[in-house]
C-alpha atoms as a PDB file:
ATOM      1  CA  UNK A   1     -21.877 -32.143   6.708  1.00  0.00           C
ATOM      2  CA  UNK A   2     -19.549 -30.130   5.336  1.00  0.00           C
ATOM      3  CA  UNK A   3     -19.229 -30.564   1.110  1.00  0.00           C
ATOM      4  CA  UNK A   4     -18.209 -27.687  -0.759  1.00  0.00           C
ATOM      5  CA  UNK A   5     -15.719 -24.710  -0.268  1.00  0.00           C
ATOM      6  CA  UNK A   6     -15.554 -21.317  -1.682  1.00  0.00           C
ATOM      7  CA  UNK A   7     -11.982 -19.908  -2.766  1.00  0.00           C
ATOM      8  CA  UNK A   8      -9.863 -17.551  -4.190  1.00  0.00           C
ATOM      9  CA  UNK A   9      -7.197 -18.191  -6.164  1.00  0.00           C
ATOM     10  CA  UNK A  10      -4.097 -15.949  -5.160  1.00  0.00           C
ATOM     11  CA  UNK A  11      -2.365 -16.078  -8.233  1.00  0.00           C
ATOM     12  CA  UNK A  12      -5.148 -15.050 -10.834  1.00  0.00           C
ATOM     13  CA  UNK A  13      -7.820 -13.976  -8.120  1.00  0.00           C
ATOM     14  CA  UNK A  14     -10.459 -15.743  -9.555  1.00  0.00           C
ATOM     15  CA  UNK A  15     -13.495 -17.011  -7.333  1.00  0.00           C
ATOM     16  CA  UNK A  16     -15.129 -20.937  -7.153  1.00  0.00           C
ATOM     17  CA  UNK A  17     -16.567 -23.171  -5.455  1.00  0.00           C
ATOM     18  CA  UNK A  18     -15.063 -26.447  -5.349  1.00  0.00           C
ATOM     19  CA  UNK A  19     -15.854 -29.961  -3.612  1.00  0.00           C
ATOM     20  CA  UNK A  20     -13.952 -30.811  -0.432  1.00  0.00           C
ATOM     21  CA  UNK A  21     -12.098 -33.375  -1.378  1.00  0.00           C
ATOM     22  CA  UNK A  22     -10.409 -30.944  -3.606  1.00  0.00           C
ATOM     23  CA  UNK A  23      -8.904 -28.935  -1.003  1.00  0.00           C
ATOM     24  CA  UNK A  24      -5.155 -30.898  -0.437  1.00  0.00           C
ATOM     25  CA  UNK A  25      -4.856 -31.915   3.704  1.00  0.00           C
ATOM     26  CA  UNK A  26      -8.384 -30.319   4.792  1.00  0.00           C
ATOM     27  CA  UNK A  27     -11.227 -31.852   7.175  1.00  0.00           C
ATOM     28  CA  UNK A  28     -13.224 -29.425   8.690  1.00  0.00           C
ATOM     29  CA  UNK A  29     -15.308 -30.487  11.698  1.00  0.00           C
ATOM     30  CA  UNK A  30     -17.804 -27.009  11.163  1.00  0.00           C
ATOM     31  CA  UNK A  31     -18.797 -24.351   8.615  1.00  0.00           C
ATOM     32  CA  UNK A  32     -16.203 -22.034  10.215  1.00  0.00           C
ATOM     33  CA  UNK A  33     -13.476 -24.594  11.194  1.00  0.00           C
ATOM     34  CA  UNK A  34     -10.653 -22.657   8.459  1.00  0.00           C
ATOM     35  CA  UNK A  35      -8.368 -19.698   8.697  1.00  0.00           C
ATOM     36  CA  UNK A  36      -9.264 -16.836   6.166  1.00  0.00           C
ATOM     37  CA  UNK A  37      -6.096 -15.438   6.143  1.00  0.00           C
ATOM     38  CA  UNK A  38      -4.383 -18.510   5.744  1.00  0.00           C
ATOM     39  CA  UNK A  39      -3.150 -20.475   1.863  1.00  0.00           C
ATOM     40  CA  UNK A  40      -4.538 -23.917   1.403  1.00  0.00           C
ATOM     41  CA  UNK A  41      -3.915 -25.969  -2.084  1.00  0.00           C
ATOM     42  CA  UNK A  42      -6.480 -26.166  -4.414  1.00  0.00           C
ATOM     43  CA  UNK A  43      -6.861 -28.521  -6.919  1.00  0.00           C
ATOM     44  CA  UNK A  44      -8.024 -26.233 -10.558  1.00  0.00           C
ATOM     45  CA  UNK A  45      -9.113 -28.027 -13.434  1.00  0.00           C
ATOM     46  CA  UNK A  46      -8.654 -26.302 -16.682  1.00  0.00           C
ATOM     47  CA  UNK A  47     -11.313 -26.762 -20.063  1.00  0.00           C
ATOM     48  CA  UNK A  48      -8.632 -29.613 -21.242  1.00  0.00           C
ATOM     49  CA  UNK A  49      -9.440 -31.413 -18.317  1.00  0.00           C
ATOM     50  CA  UNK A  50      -5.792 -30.905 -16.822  1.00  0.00           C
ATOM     51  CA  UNK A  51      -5.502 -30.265 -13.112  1.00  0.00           C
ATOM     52  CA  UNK A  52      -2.808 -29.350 -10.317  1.00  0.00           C
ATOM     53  CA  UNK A  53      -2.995 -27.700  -6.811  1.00  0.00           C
ATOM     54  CA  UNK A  54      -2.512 -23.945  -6.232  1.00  0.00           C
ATOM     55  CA  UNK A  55      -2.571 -21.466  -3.334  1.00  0.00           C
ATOM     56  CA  UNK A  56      -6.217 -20.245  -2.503  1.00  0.00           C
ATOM     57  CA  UNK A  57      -8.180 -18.573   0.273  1.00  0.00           C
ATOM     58  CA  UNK A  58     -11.291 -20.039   1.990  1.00  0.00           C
ATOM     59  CA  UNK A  59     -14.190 -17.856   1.676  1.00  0.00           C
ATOM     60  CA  UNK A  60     -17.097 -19.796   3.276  1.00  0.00           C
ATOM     61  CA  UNK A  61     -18.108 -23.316   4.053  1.00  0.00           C
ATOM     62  CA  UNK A  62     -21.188 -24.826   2.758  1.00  0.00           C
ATOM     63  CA  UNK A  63     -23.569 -28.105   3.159  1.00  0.00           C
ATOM     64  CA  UNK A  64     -23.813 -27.718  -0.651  1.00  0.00           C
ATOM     65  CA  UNK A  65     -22.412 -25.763  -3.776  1.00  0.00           C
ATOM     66  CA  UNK A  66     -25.353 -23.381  -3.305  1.00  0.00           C
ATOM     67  CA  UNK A  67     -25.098 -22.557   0.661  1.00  0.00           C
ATOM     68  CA  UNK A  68     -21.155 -21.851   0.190  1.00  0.00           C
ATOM     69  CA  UNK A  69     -22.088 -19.140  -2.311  1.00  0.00           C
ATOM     70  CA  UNK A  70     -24.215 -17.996   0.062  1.00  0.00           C
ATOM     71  CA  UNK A  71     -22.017 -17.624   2.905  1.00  0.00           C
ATOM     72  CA  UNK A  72     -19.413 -15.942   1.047  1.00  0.00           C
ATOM     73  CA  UNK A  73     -21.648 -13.647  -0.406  1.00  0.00           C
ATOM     74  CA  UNK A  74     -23.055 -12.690   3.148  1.00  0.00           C
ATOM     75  CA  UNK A  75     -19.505 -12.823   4.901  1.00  0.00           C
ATOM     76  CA  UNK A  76     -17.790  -9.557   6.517  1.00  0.00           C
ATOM     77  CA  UNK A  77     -15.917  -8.208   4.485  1.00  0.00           C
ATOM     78  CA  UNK A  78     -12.362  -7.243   5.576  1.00  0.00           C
ATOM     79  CA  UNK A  79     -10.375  -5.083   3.570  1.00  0.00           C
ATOM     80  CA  UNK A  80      -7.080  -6.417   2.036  1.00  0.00           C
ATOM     81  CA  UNK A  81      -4.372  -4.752   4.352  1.00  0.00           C
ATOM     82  CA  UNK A  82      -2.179  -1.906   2.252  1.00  0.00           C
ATOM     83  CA  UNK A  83       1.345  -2.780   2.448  1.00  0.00           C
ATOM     84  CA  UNK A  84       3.542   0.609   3.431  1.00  0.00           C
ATOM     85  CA  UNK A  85       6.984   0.838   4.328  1.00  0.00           C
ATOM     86  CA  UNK A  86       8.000   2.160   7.807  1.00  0.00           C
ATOM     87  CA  UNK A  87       8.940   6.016   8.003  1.00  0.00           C
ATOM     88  CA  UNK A  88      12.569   5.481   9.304  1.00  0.00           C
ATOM     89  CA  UNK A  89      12.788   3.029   5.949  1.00  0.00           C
ATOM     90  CA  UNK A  90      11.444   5.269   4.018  1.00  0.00           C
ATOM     91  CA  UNK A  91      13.878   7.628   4.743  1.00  0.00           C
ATOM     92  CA  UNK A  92      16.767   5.411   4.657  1.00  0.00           C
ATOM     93  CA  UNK A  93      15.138   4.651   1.153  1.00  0.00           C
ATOM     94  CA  UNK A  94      16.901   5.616  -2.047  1.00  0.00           C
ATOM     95  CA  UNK A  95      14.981   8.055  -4.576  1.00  0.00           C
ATOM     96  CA  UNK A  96      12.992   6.294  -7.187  1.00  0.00           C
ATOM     97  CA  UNK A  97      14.537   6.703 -10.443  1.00  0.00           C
ATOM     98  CA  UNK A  98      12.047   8.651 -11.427  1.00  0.00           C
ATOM     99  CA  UNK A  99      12.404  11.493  -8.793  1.00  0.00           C
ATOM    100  CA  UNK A 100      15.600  11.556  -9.443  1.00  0.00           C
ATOM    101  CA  UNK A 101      15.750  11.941 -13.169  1.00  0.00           C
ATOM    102  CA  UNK A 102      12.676  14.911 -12.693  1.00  0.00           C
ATOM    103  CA  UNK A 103      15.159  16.147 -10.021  1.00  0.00           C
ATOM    104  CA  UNK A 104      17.953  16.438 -12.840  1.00  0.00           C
ATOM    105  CA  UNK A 105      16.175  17.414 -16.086  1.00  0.00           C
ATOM    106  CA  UNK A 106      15.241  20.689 -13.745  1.00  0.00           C
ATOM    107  CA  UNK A 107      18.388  21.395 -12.589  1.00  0.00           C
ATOM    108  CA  UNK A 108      19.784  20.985 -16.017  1.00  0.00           C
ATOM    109  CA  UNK A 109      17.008  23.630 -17.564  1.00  0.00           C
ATOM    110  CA  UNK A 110      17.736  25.657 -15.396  1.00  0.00           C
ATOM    111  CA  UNK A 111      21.705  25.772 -15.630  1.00  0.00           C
ATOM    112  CA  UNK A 112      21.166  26.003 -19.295  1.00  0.00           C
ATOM    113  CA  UNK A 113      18.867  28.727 -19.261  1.00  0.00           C
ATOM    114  CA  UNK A 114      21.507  30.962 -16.835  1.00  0.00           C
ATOM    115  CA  UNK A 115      24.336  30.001 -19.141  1.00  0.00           C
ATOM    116  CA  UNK A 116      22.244  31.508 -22.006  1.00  0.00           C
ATOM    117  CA  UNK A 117      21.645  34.694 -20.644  1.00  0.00           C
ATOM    118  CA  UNK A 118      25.328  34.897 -19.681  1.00  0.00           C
ATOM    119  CA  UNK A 119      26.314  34.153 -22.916  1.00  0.00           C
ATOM    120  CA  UNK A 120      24.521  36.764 -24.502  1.00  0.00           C
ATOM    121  CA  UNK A 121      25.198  39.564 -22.367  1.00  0.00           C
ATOM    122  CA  UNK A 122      28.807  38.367 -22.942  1.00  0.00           C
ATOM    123  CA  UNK A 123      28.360  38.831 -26.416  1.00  0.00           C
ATOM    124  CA  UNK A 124      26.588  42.571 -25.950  1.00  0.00           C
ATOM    125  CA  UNK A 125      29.857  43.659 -24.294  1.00  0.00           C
ATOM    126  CA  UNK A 126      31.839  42.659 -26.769  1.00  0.00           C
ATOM    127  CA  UNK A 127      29.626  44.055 -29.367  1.00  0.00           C
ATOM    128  CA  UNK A 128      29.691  47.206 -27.680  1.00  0.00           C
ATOM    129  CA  UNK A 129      33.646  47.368 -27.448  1.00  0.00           C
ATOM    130  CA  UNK A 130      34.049  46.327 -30.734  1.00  0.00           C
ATOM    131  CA  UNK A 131      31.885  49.648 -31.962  1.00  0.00           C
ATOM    132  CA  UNK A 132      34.362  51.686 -29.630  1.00  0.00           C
ATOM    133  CA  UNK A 133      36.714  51.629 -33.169  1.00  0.00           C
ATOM    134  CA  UNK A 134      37.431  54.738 -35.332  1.00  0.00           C
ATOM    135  CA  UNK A 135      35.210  53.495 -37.785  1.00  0.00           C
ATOM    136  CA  UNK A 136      31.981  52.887 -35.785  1.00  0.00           C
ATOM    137  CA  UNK A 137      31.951  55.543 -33.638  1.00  0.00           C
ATOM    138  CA  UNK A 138      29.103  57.433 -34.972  1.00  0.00           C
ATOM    139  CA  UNK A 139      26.613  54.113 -35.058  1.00  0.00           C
ATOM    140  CA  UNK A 140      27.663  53.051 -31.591  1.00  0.00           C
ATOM    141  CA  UNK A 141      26.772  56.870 -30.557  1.00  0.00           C
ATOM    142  CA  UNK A 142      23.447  55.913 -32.223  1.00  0.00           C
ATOM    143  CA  UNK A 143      22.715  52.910 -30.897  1.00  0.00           C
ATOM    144  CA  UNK A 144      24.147  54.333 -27.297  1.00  0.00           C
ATOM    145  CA  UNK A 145      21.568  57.061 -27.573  1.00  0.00           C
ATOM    146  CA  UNK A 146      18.867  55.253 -28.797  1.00  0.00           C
ATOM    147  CA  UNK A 147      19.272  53.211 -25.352  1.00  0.00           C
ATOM    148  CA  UNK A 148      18.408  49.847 -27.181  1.00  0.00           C
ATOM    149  CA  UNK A 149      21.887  48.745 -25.911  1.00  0.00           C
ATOM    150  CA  UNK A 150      20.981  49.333 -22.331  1.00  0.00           C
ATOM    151  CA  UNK A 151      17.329  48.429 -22.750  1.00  0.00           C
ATOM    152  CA  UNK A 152      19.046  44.529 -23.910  1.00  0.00           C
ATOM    153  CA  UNK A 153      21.150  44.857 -20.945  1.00  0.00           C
ATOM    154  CA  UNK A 154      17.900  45.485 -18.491  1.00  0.00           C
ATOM    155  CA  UNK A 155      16.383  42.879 -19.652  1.00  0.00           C
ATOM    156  CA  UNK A 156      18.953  40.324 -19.494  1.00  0.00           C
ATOM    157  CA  UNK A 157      19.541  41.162 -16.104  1.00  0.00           C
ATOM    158  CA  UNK A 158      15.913  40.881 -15.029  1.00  0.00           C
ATOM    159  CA  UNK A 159      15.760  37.522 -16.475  1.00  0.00           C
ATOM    160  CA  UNK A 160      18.706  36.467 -14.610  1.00  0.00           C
ATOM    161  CA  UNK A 161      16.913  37.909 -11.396  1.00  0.00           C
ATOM    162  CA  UNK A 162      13.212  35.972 -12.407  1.00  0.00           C
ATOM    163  CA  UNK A 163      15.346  32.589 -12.743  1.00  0.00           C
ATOM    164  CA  UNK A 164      16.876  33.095  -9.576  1.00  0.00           C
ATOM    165  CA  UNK A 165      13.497  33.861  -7.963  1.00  0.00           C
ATOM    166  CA  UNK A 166      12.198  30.811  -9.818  1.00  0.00           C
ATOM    167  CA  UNK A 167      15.014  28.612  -9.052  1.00  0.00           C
ATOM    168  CA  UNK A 168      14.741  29.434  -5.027  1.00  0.00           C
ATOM    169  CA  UNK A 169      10.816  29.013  -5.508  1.00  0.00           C
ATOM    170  CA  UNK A 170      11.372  25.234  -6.982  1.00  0.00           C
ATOM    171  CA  UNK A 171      13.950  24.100  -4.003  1.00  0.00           C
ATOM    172  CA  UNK A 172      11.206  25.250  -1.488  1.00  0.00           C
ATOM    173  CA  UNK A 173       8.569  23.200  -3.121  1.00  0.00           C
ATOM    174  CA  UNK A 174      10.798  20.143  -3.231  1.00  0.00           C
ATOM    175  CA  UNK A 175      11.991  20.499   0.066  1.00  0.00           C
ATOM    176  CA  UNK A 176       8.347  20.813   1.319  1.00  0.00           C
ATOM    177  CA  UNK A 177       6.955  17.348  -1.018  1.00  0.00           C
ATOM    178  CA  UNK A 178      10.285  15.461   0.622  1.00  0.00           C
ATOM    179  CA  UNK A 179       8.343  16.369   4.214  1.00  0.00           C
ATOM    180  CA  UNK A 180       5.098  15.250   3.174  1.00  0.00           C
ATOM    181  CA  UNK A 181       6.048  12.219   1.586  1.00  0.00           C
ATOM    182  CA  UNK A 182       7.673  11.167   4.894  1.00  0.00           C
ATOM    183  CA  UNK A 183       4.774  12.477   6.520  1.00  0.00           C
ATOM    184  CA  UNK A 184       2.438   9.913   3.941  1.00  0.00           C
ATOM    185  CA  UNK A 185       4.222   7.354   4.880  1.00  0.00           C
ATOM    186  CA  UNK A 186       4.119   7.819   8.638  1.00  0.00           C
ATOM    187  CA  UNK A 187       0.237   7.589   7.969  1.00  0.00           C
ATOM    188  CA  UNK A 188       0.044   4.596   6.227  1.00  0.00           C
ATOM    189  CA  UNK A 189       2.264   2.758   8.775  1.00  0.00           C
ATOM    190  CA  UNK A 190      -0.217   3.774  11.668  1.00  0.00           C
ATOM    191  CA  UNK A 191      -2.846   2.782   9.200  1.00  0.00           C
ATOM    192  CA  UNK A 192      -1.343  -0.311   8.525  1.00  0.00           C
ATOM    193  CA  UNK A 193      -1.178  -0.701  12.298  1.00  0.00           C
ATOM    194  CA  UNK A 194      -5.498  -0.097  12.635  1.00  0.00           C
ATOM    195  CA  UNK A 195      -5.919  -2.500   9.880  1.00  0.00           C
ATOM    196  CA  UNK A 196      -3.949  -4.998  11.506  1.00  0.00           C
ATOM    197  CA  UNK A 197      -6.501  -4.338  15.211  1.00  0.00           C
ATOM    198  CA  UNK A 198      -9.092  -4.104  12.905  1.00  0.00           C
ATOM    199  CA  UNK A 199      -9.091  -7.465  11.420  1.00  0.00           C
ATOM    200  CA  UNK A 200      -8.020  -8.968  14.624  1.00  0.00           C
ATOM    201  CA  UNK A 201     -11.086  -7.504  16.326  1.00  0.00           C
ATOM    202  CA  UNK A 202     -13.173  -8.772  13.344  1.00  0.00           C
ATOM    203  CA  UNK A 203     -11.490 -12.157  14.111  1.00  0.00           C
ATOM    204  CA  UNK A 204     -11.923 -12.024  17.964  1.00  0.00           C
ATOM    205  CA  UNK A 205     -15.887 -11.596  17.483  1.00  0.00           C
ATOM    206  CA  UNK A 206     -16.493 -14.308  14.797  1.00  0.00           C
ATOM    207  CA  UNK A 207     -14.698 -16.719  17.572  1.00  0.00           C
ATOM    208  CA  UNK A 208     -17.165 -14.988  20.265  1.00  0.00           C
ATOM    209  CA  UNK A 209     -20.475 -15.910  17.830  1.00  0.00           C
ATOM    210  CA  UNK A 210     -19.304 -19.587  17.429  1.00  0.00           C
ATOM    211  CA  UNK A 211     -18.412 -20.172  21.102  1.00  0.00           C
ATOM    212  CA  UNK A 212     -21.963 -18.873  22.385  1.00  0.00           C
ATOM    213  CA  UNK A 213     -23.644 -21.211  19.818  1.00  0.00           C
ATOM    214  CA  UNK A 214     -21.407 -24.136  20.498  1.00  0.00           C
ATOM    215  CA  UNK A 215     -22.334 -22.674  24.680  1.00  0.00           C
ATOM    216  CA  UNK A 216     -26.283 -22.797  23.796  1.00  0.00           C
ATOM    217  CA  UNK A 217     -26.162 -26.342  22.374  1.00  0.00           C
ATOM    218  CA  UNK A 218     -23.347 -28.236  24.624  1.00  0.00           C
ATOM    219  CA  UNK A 219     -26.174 -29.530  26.628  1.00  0.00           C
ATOM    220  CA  UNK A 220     -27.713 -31.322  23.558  1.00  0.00           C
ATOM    221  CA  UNK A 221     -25.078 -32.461  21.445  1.00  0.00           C
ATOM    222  CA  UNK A 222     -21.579 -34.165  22.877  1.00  0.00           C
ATOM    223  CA  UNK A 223     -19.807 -33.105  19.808  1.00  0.00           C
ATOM    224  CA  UNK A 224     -20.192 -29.519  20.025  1.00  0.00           C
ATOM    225  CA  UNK A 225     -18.887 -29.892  23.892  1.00  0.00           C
ATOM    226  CA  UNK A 226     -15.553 -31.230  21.915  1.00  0.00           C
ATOM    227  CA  UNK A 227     -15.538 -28.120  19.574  1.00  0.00           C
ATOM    228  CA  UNK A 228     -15.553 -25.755  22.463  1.00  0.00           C
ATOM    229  CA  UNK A 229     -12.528 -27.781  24.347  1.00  0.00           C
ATOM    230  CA  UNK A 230     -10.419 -27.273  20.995  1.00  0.00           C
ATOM    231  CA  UNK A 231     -11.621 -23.927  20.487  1.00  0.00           C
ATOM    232  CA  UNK A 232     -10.127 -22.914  24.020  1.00  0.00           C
ATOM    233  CA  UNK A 233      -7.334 -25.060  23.529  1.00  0.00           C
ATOM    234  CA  UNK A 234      -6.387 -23.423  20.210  1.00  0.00           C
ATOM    235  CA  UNK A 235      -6.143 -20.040  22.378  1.00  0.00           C
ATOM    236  CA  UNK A 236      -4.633 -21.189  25.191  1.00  0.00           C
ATOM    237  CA  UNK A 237      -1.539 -22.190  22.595  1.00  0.00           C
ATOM    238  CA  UNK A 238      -1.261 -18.473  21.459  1.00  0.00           C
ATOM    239  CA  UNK A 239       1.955 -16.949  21.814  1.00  0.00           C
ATOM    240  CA  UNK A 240       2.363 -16.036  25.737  1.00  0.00           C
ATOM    241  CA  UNK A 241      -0.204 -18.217  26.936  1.00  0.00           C
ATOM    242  CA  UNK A 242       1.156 -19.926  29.920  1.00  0.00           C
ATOM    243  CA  UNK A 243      -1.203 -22.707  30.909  1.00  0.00           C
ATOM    244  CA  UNK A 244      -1.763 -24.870  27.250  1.00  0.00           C
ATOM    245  CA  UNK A 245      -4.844 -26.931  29.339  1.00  0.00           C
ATOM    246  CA  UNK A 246      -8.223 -24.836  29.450  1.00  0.00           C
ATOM    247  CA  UNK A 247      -9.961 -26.145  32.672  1.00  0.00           C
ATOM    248  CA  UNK A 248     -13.503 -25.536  33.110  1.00  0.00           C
ATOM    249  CA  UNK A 249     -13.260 -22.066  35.126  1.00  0.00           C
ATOM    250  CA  UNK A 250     -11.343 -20.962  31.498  1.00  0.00           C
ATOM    251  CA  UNK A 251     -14.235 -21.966  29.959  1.00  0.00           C
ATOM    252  CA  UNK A 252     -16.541 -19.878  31.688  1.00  0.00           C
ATOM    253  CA  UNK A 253     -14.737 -16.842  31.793  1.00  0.00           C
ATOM    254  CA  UNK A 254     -14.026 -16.942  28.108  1.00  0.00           C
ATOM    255  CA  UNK A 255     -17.939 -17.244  27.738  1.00  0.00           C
ATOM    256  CA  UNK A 256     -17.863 -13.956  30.213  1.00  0.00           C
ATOM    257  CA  UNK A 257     -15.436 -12.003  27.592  1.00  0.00           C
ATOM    258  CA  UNK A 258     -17.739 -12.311  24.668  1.00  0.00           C
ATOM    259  CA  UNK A 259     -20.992 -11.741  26.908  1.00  0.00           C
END
């Protein structure tokens, strides 16, 4: 007989085990007669002795508070399935805020950094005409022939030319993280996808186990006969299942499948 339950708590994902009677609209007829990816209410009594119903998992069924820690503690473990948006969402999808700000504090260093260099090879020029007076003929010979005037100039127009060369650099990168992010997510879709066999195969064989037990001992016990008929009948009421009856040749080859 069926007396304790072992749960999760969605909201706070804590783990107990809980009497039967405190699981709201439940009457299980078997240790594996729940849905584990199903919500039941809970009742949760806090150290003031306060208590209401929340949303929970079943983790295992138990004959006592012992055996249901047992079972959930020797359950299969299924992963919890990674949410992931679509590809073709994904790149319908806005930026995140943060991309895009990253996006603009670049383009904005750069800008400033090119309006620098312009600026002070604007300022060389006029530097150098101003020297062109009667005045300051002989220092601007100097300075002319010293070449530090046209050494400044080199080297303002080589940093123009490395900024440009960095600048090109950076859009390549960015164009080639925008492909691989749509490439990520076209991997965790399909991955989403397995998970979602995965568990379903998972699922499939559990159902196998408990039909060939409730198979081995229909002869002996009545009752078990009667959890095989609702067993089929649950699958026969599947989505595109056209006969919602099992008859006894359904029976047999659903035995068949799991052999």
């Amino acid at each position: 007989m069926i007396t304790h339950v072992r749960v999760r708590y969605e909201d706070d994902k804590k783990i107990g085990t809980v009497p039967i009677e405190d699981v709201k609209d439940f009457f299980p007829r078997h240790q594996q007669d729940f849905k584990s990816k199903s919500l039941y209410l809970v009742k949760w009594t806090d150290d003031s002795g306060d208590s209401d119903y929340y949303r929970a998992r079943i983790l295992a069924l138990g004959e006592s508070e012992d055996f249901a820690e047992t079972e959930a503690r020797e359950r299969t473990r299924i992963p919890k399935r990674v949410y992931s948006p679509a590809s073709s969402d994904y790149e319908n999808e806005a930026e995140s805020p943060i991309k895009e700000k990253r996006k603009q504090t670049t383009s904005g260093a750069e800008a400033r950094l090119l309006q620098l260099l312009k600026s002070k090879k604007e300022n060389m020029k006029r530097q150098a005409k101003n020297q062109d007076g009667p005045h300051s003929k002989k220092h601007h010979k100097e300075a002319m022939d010293s070449g530090r005037l046209q050494g400044a100039h080199e080297t303002i127009d080589n940093l123009e030319e490395q900024v440009e060369k960095k600048s090109t650099i950076i859009r390549q990168l960015r164009k080639q993280n925008e492909e691989k992010d749509r490439e990520m997510a076209q991997l965790r879709r399909l991955n989403m996808e397995l998970q979602d066999k995965v568990i379903s195969a998972l699922e499939d064989m559990k159902g196998c186990r408990i039909m060939k037990r409730i198979m081995d001992g229909s002869q002996s016990s009545p009752s078990v006969s009667e959890d095989l008929q609702d067993t089929l009948t649950e699958r026969a009421l599947r989505p595109g299942s056209s006969n919602p009856q099992p008859n006894d040749s359904e029976t047999m080859v659903f035995y068949l499948e799991c052999q």
